[in-house]
PDB file of N, CA and C in Angstrom:
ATOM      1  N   UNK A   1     -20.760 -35.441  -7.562  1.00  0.00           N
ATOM      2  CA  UNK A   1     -20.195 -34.578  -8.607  1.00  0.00           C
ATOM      3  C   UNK A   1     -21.092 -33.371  -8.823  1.00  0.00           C
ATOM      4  N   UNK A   2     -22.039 -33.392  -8.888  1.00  0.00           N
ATOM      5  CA  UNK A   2     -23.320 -32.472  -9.102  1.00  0.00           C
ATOM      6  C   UNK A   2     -23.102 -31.766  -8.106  1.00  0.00           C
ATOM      7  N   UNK A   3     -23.274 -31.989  -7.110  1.00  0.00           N
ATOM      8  CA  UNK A   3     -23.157 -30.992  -5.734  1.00  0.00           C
ATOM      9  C   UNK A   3     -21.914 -30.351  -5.549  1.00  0.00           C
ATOM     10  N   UNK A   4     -21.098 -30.493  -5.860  1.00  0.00           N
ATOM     11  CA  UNK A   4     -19.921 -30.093  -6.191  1.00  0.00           C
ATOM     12  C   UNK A   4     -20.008 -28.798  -6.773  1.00  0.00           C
ATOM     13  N   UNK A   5     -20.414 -29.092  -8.009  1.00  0.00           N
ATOM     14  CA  UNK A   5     -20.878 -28.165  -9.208  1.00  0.00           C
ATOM     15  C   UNK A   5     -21.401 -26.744  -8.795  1.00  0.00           C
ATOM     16  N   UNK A   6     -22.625 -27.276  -8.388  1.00  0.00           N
ATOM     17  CA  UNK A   6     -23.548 -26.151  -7.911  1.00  0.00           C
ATOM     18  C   UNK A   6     -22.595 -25.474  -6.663  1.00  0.00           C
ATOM     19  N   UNK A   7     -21.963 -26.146  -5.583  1.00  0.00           N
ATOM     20  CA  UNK A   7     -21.343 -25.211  -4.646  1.00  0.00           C
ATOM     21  C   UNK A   7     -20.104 -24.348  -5.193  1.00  0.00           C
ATOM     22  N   UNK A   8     -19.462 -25.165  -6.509  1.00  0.00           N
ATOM     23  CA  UNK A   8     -18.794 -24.135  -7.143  1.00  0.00           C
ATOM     24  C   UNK A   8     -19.686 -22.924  -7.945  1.00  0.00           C
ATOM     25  N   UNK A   9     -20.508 -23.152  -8.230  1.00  0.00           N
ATOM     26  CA  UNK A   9     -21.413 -22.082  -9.106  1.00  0.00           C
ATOM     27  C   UNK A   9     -21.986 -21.487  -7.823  1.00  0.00           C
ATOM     28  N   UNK A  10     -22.701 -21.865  -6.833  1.00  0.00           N
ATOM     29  CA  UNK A  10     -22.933 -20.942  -5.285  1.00  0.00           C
ATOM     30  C   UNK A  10     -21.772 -19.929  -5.295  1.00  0.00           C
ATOM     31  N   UNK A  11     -20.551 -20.062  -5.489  1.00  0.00           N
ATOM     32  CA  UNK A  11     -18.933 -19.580  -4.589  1.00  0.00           C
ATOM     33  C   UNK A  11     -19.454 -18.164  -5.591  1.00  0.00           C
ATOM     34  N   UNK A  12     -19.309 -18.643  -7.353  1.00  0.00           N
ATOM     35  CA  UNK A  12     -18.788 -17.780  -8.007  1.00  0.00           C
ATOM     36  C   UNK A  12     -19.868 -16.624  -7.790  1.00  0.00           C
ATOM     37  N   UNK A  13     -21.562 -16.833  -8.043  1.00  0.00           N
ATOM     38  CA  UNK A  13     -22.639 -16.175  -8.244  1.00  0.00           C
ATOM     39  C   UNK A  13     -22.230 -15.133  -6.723  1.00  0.00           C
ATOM     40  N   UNK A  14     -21.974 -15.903  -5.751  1.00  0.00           N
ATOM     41  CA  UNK A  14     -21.705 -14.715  -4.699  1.00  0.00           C
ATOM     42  C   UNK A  14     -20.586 -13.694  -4.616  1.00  0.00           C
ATOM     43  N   UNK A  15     -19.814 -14.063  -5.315  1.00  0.00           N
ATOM     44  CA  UNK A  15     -18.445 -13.121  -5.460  1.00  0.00           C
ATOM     45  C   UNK A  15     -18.986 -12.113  -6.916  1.00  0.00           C
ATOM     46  N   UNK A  16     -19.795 -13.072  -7.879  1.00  0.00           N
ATOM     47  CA  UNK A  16     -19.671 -11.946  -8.261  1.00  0.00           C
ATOM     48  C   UNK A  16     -20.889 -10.937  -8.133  1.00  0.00           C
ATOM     49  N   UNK A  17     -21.847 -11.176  -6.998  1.00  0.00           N
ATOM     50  CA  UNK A  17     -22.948 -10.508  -6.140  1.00  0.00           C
ATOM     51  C   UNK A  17     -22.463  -9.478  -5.469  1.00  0.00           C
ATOM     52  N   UNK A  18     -20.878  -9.382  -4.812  1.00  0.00           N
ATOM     53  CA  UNK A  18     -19.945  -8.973  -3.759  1.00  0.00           C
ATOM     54  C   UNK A  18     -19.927  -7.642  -5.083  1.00  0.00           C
ATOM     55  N   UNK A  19     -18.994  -8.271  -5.647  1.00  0.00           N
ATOM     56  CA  UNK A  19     -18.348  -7.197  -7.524  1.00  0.00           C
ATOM     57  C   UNK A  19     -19.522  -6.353  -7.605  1.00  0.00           C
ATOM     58  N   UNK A  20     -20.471  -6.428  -7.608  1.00  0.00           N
ATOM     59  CA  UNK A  20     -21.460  -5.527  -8.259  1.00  0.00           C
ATOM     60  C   UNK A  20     -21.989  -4.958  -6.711  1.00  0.00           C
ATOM     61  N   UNK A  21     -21.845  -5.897  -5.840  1.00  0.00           N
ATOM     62  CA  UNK A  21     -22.574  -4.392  -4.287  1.00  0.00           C
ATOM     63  C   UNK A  21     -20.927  -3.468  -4.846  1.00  0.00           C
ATOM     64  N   UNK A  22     -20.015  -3.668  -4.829  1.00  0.00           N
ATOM     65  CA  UNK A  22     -18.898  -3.201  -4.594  1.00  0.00           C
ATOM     66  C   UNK A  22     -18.845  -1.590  -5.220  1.00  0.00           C
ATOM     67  N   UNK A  23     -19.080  -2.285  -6.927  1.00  0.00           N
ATOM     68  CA  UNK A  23     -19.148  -0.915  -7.784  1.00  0.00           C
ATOM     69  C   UNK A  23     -20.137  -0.284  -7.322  1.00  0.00           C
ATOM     70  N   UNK A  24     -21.084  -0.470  -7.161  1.00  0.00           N
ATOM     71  CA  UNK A  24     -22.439  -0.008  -6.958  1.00  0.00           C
ATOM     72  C   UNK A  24     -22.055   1.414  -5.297  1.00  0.00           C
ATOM     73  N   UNK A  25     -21.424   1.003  -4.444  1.00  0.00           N
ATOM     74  CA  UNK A  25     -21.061   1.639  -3.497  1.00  0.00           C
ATOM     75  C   UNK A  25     -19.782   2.696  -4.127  1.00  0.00           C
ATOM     76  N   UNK A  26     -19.205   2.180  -4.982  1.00  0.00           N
ATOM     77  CA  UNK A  26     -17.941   2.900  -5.289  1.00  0.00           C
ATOM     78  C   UNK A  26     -18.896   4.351  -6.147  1.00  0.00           C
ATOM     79  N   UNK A  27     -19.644   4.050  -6.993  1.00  0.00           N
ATOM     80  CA  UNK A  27     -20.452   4.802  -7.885  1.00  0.00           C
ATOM     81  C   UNK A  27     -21.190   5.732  -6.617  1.00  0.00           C
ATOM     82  N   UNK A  28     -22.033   5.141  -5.734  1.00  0.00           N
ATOM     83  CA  UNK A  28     -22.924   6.236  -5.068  1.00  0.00           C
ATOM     84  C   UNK A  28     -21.556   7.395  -3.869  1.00  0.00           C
ATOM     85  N   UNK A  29     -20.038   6.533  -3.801  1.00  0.00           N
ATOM     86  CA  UNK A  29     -19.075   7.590  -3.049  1.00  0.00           C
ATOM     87  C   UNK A  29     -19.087   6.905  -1.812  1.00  0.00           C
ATOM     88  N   UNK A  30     -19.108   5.799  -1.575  1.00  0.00           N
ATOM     89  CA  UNK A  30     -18.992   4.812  -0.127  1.00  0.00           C
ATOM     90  C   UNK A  30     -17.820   4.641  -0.613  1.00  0.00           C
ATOM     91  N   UNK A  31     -16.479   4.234   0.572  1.00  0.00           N
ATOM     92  CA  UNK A  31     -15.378   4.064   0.575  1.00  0.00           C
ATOM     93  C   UNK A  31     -15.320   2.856   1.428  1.00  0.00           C
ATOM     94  N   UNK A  32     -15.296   1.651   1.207  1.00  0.00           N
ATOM     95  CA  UNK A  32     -15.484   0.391   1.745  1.00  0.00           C
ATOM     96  C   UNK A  32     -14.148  -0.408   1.743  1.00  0.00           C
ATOM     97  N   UNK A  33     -13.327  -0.421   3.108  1.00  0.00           N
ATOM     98  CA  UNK A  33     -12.086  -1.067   3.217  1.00  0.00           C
ATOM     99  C   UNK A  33     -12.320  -2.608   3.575  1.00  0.00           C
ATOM    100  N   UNK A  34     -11.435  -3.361   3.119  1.00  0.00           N
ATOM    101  CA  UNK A  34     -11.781  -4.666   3.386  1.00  0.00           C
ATOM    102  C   UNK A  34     -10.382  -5.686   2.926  1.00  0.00           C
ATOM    103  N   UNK A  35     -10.274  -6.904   3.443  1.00  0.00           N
ATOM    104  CA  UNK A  35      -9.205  -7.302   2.998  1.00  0.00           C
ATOM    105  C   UNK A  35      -8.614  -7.574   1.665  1.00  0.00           C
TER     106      UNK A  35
END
């Protein structure tokens, strides 16, 4: 159950790692296509 946990909390912390490179590129004028 625990391990579980944490690989759901791994999933989210990286997506929302992804969200913030994302803005962060949108702000400096990178145009980043992706699915």
């Amino acid at each position: 159950m625990t391990e579980t946990l944490e690989s759901v909390t791994d999933e989210v912390d990286q997506q929302q790692l992804a969200q913030q490179l994302l803005e962060q590129a949108r702000e400096q004028g990178v145009e980043l296509v992706g699915p």
